[in-house]
PDB file of N, CA and C in Angstrom:
ATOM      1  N   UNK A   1      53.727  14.977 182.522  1.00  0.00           N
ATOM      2  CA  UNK A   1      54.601  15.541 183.542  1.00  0.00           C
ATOM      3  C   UNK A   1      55.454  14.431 184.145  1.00  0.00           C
ATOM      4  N   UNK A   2      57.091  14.467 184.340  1.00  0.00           N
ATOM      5  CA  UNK A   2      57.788  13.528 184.993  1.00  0.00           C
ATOM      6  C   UNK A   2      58.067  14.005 186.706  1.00  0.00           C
ATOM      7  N   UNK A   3      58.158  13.418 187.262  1.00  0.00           N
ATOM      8  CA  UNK A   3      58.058  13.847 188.823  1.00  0.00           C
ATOM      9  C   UNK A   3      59.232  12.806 189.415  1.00  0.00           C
ATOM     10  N   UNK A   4      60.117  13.691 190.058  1.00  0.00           N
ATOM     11  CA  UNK A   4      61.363  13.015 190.345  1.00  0.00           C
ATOM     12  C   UNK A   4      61.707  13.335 192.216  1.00  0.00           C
ATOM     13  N   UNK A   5      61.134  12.529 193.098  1.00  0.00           N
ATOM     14  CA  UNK A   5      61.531  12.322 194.403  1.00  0.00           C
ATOM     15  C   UNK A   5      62.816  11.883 194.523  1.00  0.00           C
ATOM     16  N   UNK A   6      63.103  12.995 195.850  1.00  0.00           N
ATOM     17  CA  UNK A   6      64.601  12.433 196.430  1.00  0.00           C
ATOM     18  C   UNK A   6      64.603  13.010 198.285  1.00  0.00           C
ATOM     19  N   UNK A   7      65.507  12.749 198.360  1.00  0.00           N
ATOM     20  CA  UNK A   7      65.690  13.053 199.978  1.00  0.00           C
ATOM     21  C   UNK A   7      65.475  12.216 200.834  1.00  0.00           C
ATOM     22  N   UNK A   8      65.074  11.106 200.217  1.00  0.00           N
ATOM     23  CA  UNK A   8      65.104   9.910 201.204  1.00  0.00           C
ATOM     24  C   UNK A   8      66.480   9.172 201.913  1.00  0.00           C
ATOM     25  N   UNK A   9      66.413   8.175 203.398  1.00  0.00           N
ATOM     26  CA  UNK A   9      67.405   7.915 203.252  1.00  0.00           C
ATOM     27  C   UNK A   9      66.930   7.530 204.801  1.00  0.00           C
ATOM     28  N   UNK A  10      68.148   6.768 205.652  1.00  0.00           N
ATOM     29  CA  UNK A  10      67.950   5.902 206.979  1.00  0.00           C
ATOM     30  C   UNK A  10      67.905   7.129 208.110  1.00  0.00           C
ATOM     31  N   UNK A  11      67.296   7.264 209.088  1.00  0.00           N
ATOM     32  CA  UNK A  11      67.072   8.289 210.228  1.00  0.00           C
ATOM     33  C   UNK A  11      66.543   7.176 211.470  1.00  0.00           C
ATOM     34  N   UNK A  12      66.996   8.451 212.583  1.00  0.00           N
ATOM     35  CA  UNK A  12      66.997   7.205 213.694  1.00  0.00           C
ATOM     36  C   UNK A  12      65.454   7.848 214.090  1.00  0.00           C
ATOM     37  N   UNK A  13      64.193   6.752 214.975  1.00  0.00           N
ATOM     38  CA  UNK A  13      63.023   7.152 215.448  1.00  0.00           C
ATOM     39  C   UNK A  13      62.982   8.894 215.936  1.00  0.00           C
ATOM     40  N   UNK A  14      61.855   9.407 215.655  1.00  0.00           N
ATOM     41  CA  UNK A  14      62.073  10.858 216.438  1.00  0.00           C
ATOM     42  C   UNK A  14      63.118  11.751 215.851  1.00  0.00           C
ATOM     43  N   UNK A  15      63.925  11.749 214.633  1.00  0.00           N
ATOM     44  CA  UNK A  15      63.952  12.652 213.806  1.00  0.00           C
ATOM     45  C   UNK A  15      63.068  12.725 212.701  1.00  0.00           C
ATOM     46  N   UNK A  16      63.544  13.909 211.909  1.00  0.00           N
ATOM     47  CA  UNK A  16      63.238  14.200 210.593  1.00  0.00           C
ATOM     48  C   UNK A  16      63.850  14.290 209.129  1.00  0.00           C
ATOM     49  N   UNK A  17      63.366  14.278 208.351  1.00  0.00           N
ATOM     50  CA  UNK A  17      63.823  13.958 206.731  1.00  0.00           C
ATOM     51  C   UNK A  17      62.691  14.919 205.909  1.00  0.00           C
ATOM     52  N   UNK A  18      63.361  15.325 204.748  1.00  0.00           N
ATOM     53  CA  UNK A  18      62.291  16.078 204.182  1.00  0.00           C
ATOM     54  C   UNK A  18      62.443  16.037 202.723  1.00  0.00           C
ATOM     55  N   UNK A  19      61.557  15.316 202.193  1.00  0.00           N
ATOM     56  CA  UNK A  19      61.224  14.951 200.455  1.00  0.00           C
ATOM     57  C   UNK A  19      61.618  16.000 199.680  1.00  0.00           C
ATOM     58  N   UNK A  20      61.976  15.668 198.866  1.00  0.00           N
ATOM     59  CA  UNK A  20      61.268  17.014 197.692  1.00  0.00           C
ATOM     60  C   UNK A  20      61.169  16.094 196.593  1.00  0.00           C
ATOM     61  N   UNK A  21      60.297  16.989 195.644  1.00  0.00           N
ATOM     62  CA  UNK A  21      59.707  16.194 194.660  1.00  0.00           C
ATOM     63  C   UNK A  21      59.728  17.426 193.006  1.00  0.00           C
ATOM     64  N   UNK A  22      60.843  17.067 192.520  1.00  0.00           N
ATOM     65  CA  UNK A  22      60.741  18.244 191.005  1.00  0.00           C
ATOM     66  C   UNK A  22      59.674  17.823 190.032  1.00  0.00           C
ATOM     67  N   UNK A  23      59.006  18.478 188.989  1.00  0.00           N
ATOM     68  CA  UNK A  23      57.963  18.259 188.209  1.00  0.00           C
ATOM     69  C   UNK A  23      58.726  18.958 187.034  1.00  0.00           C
ATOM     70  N   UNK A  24      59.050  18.351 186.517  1.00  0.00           N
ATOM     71  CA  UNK A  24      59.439  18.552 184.966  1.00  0.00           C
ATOM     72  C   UNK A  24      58.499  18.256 183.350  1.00  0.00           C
ATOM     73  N   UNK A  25      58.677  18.764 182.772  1.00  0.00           N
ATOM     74  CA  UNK A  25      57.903  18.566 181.096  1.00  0.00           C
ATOM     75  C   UNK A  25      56.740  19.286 180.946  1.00  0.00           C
ATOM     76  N   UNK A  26      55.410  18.624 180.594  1.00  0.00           N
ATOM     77  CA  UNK A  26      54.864  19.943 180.850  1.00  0.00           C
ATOM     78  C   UNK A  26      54.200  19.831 181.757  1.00  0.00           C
ATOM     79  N   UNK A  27      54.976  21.341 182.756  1.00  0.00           N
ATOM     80  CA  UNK A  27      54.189  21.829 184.293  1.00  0.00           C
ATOM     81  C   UNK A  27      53.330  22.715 183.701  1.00  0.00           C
ATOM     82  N   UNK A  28      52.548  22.722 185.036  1.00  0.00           N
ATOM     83  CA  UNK A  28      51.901  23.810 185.247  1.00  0.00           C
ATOM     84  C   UNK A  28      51.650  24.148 186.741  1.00  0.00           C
ATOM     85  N   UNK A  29      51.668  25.084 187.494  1.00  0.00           N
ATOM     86  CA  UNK A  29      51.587  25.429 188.658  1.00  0.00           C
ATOM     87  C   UNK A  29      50.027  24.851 188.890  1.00  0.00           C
ATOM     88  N   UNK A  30      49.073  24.358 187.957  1.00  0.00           N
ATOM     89  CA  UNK A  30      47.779  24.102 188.328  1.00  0.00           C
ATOM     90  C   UNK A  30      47.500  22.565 188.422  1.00  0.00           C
ATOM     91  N   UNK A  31      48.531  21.909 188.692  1.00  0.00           N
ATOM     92  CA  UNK A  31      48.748  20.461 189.341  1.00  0.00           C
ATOM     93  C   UNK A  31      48.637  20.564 190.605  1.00  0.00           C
ATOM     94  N   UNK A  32      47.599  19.216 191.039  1.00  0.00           N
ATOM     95  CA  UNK A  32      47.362  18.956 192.582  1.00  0.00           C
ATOM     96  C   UNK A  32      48.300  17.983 192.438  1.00  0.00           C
ATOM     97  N   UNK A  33      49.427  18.220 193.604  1.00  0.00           N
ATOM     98  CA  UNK A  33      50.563  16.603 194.236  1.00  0.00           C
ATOM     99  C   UNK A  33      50.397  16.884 195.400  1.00  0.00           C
ATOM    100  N   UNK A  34      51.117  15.113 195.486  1.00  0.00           N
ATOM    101  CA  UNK A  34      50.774  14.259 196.625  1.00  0.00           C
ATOM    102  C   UNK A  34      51.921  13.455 197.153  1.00  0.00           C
ATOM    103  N   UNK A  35      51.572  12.862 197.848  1.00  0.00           N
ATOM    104  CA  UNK A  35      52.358  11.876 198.310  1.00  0.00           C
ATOM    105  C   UNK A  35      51.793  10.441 198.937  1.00  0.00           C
ATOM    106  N   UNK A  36      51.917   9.093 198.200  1.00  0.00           N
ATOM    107  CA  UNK A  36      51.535   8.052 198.518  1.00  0.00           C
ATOM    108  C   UNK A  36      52.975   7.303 199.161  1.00  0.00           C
ATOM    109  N   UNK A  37      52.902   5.989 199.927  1.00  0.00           N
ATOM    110  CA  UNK A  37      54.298   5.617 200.530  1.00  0.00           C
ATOM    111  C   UNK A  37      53.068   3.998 200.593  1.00  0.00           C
ATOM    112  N   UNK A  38      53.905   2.802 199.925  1.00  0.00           N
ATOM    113  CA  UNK A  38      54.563   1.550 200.384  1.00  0.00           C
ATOM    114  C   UNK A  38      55.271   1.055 201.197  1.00  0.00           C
ATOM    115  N   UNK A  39      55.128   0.501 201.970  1.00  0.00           N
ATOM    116  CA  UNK A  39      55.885  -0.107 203.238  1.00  0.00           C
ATOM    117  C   UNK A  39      56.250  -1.512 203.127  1.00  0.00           C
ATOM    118  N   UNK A  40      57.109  -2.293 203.344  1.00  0.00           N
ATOM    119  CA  UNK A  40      57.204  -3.635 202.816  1.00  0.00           C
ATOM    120  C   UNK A  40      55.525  -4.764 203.081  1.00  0.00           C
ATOM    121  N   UNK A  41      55.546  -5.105 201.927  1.00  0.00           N
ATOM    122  CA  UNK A  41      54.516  -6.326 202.330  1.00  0.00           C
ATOM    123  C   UNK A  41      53.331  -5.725 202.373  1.00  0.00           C
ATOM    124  N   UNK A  42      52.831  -4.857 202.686  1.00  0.00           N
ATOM    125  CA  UNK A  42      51.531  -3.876 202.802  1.00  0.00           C
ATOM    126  C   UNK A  42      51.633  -2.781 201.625  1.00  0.00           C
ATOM    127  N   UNK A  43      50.081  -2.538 201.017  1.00  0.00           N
ATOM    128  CA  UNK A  43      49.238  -1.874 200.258  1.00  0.00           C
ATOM    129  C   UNK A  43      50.108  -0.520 200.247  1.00  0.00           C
ATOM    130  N   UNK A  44      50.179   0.394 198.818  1.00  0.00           N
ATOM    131  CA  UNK A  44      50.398   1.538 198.710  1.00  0.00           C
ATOM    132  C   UNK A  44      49.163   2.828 199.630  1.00  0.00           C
ATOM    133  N   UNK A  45      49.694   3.362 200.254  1.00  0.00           N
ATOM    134  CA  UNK A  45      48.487   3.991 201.106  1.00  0.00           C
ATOM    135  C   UNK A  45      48.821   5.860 200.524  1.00  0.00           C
ATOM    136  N   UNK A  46      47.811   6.288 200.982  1.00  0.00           N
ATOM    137  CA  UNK A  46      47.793   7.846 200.971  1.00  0.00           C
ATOM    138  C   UNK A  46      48.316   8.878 201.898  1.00  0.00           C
ATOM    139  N   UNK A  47      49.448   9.357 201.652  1.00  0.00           N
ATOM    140  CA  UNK A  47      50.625  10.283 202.812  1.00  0.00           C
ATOM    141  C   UNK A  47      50.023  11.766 203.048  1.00  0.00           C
ATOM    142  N   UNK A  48      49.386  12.475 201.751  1.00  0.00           N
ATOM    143  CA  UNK A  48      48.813  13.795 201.945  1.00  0.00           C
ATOM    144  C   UNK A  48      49.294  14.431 200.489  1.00  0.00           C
ATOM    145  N   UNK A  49      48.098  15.566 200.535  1.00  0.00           N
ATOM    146  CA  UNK A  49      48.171  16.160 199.115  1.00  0.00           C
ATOM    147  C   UNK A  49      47.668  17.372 198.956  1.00  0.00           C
ATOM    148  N   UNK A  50      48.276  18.273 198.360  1.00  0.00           N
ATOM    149  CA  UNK A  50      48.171  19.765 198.185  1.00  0.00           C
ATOM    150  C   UNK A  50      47.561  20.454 197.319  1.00  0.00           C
ATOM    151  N   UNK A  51      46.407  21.651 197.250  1.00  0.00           N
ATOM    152  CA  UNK A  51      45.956  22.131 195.965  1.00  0.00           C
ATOM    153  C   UNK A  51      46.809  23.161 195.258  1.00  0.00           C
ATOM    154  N   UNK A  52      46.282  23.341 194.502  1.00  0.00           N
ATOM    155  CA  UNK A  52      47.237  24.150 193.266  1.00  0.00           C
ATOM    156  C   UNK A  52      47.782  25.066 194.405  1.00  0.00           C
ATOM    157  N   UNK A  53      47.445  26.175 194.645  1.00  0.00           N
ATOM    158  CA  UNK A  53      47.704  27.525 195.366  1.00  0.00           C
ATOM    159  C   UNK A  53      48.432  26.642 196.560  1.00  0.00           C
ATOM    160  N   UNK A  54      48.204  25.606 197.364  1.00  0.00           N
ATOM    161  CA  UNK A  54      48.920  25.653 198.515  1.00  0.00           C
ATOM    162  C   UNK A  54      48.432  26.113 199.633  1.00  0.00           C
ATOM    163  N   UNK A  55      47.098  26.501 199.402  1.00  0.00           N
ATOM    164  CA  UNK A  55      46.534  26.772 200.394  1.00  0.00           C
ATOM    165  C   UNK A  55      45.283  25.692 201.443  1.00  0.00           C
ATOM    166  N   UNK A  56      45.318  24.792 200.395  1.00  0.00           N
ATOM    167  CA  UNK A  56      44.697  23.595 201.111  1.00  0.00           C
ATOM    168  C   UNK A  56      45.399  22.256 200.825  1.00  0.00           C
ATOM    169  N   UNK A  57      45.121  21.435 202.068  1.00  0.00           N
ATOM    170  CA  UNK A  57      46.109  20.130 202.138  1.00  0.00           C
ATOM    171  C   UNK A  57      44.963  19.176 203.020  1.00  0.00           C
ATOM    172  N   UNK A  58      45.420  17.857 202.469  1.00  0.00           N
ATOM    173  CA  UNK A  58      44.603  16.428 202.967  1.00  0.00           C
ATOM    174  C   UNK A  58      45.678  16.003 203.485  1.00  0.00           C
ATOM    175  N   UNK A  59      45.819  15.176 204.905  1.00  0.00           N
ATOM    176  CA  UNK A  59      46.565  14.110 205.209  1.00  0.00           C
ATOM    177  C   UNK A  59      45.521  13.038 205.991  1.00  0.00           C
ATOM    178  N   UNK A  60      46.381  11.722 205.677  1.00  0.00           N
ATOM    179  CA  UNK A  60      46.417  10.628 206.430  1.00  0.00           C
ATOM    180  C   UNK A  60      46.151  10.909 207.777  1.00  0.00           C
ATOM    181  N   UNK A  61      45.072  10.152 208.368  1.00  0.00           N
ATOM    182  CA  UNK A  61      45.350  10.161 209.759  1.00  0.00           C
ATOM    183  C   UNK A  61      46.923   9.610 210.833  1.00  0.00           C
ATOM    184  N   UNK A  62      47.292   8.792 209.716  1.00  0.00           N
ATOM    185  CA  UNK A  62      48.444   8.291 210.829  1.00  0.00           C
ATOM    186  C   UNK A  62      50.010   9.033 210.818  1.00  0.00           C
ATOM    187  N   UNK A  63      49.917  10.245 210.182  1.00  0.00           N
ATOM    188  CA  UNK A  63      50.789  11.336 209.659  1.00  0.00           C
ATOM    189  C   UNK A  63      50.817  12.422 210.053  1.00  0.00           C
ATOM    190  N   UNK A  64      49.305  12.948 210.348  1.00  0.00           N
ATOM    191  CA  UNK A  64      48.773  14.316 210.691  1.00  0.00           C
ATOM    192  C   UNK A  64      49.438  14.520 212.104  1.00  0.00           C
ATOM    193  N   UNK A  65      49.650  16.046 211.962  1.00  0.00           N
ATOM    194  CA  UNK A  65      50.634  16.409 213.396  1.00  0.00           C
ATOM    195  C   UNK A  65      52.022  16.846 213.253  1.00  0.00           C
ATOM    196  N   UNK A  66      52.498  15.325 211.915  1.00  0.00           N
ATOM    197  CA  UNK A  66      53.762  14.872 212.062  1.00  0.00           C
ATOM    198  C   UNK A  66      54.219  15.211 210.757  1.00  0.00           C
ATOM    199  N   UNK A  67      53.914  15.555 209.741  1.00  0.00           N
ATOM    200  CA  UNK A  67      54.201  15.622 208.350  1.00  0.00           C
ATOM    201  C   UNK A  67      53.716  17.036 207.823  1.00  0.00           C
ATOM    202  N   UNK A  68      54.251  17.499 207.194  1.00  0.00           N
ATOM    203  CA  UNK A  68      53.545  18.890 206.722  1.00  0.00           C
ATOM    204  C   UNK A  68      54.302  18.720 205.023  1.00  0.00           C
ATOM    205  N   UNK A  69      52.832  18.974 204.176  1.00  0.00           N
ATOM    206  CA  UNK A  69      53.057  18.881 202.743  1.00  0.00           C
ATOM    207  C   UNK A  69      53.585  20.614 202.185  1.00  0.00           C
ATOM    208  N   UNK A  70      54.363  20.503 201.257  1.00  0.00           N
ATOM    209  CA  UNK A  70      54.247  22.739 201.180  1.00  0.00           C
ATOM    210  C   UNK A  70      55.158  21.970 199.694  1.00  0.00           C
ATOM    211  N   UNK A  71      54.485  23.540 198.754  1.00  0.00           N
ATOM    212  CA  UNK A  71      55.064  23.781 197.683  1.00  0.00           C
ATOM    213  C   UNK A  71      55.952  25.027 197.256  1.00  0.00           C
ATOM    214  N   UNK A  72      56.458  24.811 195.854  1.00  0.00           N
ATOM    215  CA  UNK A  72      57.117  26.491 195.817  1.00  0.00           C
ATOM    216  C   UNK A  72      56.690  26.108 193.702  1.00  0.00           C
ATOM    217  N   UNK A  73      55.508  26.790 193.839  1.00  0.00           N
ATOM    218  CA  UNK A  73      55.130  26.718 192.332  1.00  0.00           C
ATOM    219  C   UNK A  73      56.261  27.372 191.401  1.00  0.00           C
ATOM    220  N   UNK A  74      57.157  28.459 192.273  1.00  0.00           N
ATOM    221  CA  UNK A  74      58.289  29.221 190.775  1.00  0.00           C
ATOM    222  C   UNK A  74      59.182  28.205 190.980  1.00  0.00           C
ATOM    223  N   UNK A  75      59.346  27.003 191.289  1.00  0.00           N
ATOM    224  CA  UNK A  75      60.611  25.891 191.305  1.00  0.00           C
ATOM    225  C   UNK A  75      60.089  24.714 190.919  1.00  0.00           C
ATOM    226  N   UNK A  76      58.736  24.235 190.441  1.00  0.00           N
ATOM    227  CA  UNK A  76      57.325  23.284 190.611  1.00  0.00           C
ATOM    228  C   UNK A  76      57.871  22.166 191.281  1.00  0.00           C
ATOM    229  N   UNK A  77      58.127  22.138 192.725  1.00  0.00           N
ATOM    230  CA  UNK A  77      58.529  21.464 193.184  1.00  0.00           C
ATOM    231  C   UNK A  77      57.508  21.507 194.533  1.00  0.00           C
ATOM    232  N   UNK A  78      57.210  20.735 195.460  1.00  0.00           N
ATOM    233  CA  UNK A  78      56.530  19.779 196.423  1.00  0.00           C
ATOM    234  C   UNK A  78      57.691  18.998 197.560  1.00  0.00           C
ATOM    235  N   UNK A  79      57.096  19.623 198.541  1.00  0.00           N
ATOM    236  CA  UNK A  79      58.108  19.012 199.784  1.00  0.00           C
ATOM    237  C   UNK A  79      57.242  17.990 200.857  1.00  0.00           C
ATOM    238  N   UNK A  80      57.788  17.521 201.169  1.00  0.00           N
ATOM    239  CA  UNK A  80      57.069  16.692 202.734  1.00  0.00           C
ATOM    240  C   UNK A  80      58.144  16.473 203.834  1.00  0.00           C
ATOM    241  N   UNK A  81      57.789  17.381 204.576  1.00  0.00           N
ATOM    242  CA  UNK A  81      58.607  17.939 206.220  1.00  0.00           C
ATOM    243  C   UNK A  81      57.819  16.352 206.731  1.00  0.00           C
ATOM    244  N   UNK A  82      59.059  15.743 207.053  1.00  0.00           N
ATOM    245  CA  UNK A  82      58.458  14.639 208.325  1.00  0.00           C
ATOM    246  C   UNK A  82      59.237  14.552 209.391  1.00  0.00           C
ATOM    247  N   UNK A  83      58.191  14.831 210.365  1.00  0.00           N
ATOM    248  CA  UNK A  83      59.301  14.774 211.854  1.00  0.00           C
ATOM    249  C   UNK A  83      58.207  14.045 212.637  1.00  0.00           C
ATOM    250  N   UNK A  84      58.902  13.296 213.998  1.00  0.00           N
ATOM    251  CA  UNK A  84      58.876  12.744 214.946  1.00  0.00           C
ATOM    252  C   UNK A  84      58.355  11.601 214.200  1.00  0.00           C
ATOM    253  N   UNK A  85      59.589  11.447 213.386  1.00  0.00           N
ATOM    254  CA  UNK A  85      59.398   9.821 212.304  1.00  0.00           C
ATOM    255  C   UNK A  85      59.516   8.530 213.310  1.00  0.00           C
ATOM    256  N   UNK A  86      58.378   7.554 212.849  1.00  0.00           N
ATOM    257  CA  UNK A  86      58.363   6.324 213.368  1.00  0.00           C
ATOM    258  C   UNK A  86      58.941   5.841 212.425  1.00  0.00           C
ATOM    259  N   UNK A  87      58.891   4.008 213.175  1.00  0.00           N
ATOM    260  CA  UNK A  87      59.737   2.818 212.748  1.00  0.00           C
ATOM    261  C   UNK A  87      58.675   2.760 211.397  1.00  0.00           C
ATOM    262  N   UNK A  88      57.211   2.926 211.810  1.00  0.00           N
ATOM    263  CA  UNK A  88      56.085   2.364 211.020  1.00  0.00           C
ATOM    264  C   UNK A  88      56.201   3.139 209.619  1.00  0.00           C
ATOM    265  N   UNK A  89      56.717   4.424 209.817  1.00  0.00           N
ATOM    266  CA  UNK A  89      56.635   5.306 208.652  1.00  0.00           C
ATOM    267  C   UNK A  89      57.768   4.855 207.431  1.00  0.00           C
ATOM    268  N   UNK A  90      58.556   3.561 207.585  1.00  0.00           N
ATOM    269  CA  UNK A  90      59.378   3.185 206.593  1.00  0.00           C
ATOM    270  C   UNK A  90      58.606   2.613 205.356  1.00  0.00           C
ATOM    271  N   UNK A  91      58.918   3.181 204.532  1.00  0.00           N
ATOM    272  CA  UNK A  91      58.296   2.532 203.057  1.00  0.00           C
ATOM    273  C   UNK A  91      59.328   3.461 202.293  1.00  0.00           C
ATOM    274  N   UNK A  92      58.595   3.063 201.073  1.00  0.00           N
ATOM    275  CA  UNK A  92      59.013   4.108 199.770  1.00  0.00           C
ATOM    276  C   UNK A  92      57.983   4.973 199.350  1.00  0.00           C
ATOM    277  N   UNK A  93      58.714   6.304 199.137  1.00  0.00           N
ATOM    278  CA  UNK A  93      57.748   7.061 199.399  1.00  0.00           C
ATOM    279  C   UNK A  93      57.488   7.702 197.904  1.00  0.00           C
ATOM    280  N   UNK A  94      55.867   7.821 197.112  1.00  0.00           N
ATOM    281  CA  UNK A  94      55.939   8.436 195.620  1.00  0.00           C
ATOM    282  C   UNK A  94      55.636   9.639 195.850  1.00  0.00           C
ATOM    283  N   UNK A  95      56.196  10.569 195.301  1.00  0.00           N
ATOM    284  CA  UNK A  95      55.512  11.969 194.122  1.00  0.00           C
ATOM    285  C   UNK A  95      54.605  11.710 193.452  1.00  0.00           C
ATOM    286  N   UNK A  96      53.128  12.392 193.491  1.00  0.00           N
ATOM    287  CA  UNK A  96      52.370  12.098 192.737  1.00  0.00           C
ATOM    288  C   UNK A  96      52.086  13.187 192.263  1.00  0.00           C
ATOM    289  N   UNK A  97      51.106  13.458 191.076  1.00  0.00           N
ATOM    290  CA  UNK A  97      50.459  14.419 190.751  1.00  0.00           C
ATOM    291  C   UNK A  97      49.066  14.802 189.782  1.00  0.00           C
ATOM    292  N   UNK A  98      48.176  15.368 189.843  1.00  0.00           N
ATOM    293  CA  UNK A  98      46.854  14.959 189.151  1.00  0.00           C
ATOM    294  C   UNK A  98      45.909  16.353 189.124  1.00  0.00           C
ATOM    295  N   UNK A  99      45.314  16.394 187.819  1.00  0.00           N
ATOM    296  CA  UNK A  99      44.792  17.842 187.292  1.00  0.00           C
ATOM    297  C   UNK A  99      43.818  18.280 188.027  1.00  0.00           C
ATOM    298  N   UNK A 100      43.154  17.524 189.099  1.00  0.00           N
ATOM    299  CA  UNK A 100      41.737  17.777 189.715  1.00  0.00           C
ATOM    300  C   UNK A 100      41.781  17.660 191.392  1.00  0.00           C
ATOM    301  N   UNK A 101      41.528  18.412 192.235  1.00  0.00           N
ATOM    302  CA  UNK A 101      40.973  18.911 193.753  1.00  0.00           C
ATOM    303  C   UNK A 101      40.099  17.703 194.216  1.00  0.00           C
ATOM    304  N   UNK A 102      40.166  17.236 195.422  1.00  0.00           N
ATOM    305  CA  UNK A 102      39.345  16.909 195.997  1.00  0.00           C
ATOM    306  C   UNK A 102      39.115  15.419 196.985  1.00  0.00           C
ATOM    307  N   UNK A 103      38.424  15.035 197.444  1.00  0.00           N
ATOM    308  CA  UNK A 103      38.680  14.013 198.684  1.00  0.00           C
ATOM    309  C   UNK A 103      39.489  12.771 197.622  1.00  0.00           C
ATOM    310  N   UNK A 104      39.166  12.826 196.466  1.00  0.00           N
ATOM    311  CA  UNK A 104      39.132  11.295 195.667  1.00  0.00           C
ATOM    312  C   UNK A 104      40.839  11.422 195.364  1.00  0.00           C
ATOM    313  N   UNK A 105      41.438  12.585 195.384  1.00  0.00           N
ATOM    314  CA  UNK A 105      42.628  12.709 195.665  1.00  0.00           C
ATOM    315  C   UNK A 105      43.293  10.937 196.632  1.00  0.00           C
ATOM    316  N   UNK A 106      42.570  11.300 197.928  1.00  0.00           N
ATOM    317  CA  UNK A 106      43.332  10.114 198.564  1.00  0.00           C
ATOM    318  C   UNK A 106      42.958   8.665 198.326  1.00  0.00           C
ATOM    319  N   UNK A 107      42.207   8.578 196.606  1.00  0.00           N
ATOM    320  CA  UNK A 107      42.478   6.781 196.239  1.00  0.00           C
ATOM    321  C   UNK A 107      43.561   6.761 194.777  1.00  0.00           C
ATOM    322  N   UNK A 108      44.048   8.058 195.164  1.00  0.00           N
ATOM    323  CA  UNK A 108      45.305   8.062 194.150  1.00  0.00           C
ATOM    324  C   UNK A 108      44.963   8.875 192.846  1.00  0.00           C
ATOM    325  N   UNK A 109      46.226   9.176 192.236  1.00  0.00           N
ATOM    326  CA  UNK A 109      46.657  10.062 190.821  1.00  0.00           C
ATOM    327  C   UNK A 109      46.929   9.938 189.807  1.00  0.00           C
ATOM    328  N   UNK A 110      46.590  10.776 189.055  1.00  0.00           N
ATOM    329  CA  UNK A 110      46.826  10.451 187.133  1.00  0.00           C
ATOM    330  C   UNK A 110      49.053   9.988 187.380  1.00  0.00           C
ATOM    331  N   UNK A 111      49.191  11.003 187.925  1.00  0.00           N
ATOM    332  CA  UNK A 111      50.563  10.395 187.599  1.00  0.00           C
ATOM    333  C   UNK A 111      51.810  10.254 188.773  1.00  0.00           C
ATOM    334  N   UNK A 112      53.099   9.233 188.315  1.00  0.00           N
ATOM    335  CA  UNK A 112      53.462   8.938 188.988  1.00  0.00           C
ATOM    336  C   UNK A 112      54.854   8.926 189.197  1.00  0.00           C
ATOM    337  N   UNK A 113      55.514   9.107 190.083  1.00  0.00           N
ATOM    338  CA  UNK A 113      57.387   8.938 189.947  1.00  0.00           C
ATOM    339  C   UNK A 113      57.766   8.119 190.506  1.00  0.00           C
ATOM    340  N   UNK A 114      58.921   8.160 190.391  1.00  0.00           N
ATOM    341  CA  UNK A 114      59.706   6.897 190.849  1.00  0.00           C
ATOM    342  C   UNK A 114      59.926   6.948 192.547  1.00  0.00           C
ATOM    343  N   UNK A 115      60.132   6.054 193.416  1.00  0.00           N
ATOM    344  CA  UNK A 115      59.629   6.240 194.682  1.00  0.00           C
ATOM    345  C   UNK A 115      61.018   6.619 195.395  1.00  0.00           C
ATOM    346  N   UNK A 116      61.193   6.941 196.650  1.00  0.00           N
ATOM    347  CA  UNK A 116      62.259   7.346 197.058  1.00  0.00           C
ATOM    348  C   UNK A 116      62.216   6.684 198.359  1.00  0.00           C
ATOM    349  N   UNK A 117      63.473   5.660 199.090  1.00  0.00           N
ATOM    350  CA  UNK A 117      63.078   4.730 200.138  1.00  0.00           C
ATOM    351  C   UNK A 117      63.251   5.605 201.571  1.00  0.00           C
ATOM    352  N   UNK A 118      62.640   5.706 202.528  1.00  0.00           N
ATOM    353  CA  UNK A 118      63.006   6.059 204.017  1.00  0.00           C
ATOM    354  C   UNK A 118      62.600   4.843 204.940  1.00  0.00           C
ATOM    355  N   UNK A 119      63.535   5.147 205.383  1.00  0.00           N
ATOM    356  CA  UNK A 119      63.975   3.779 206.524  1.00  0.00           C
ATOM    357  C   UNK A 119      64.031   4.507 208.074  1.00  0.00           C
ATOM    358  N   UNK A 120      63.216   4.179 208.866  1.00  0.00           N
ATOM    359  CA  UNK A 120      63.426   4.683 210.410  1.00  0.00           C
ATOM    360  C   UNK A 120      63.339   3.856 211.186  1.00  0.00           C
ATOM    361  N   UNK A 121      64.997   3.851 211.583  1.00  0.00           N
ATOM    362  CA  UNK A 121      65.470   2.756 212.788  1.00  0.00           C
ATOM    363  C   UNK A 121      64.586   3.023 214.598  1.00  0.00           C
ATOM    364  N   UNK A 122      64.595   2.082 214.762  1.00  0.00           N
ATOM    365  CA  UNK A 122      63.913   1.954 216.394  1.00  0.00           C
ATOM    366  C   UNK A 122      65.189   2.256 217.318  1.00  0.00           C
TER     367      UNK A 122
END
């Protein structure tokens, strides 16, 4: 599966920006994605991640509140709503995606896309 993030881009503190992430080759609506984000100089960390149906989601503690993960399986595409964006929340942010449910989700995924940068000015 290729997974192609976009929607990134510079926002001032206390707005919002919202990912999307296409899944092309072979889909299947029975992919768990995610979202991991890099920040300069510091470790790739875990943003939050969705099960097949969409009816269950993991986030990060330092996100939760502020980020909401949602899919639309007839488009196989994956969004991430982020609002009341901090300075801290700048990194690059990946599309991920991986055949299996569950906590181990947040030490990462079979697969990976290319990252998409957000920048939030102070």
């Amino acid at each position: 599966v290729q997974l192609q993030a976009s929607g990134g881009g510079l926002v001032q503190a206390g707005g919002s920006l919202r990912l999307s992430c296409a899944a092309s080759g072979r889909t299947r609506s029975s992919y768990v994605m995610g979202w991991f984000r890099q920040a300069p100089g510091k470790e790739r960390e875990f943003v939050g991640a969705i099960n097949w149906s969409g009816g269950s989601t993991y986030y990060a503690d330092s996100v939760k509140g502020r980020f909401t993960i949602s899919r639309d399986n007839a488009k196989n595409t994956v969004y991430l709503q982020m609002d009341n964006l901090k300075p801290e929340d700048t990194a690059v942010y990946y599309c991920t995606a991986d055949t299996s449910w569950g906590p181990r989700v947040r030490s990462g995924m079979d697969y990976w896309g290319k990252g998409t940068l957000v920048t939030v000015s102070s």
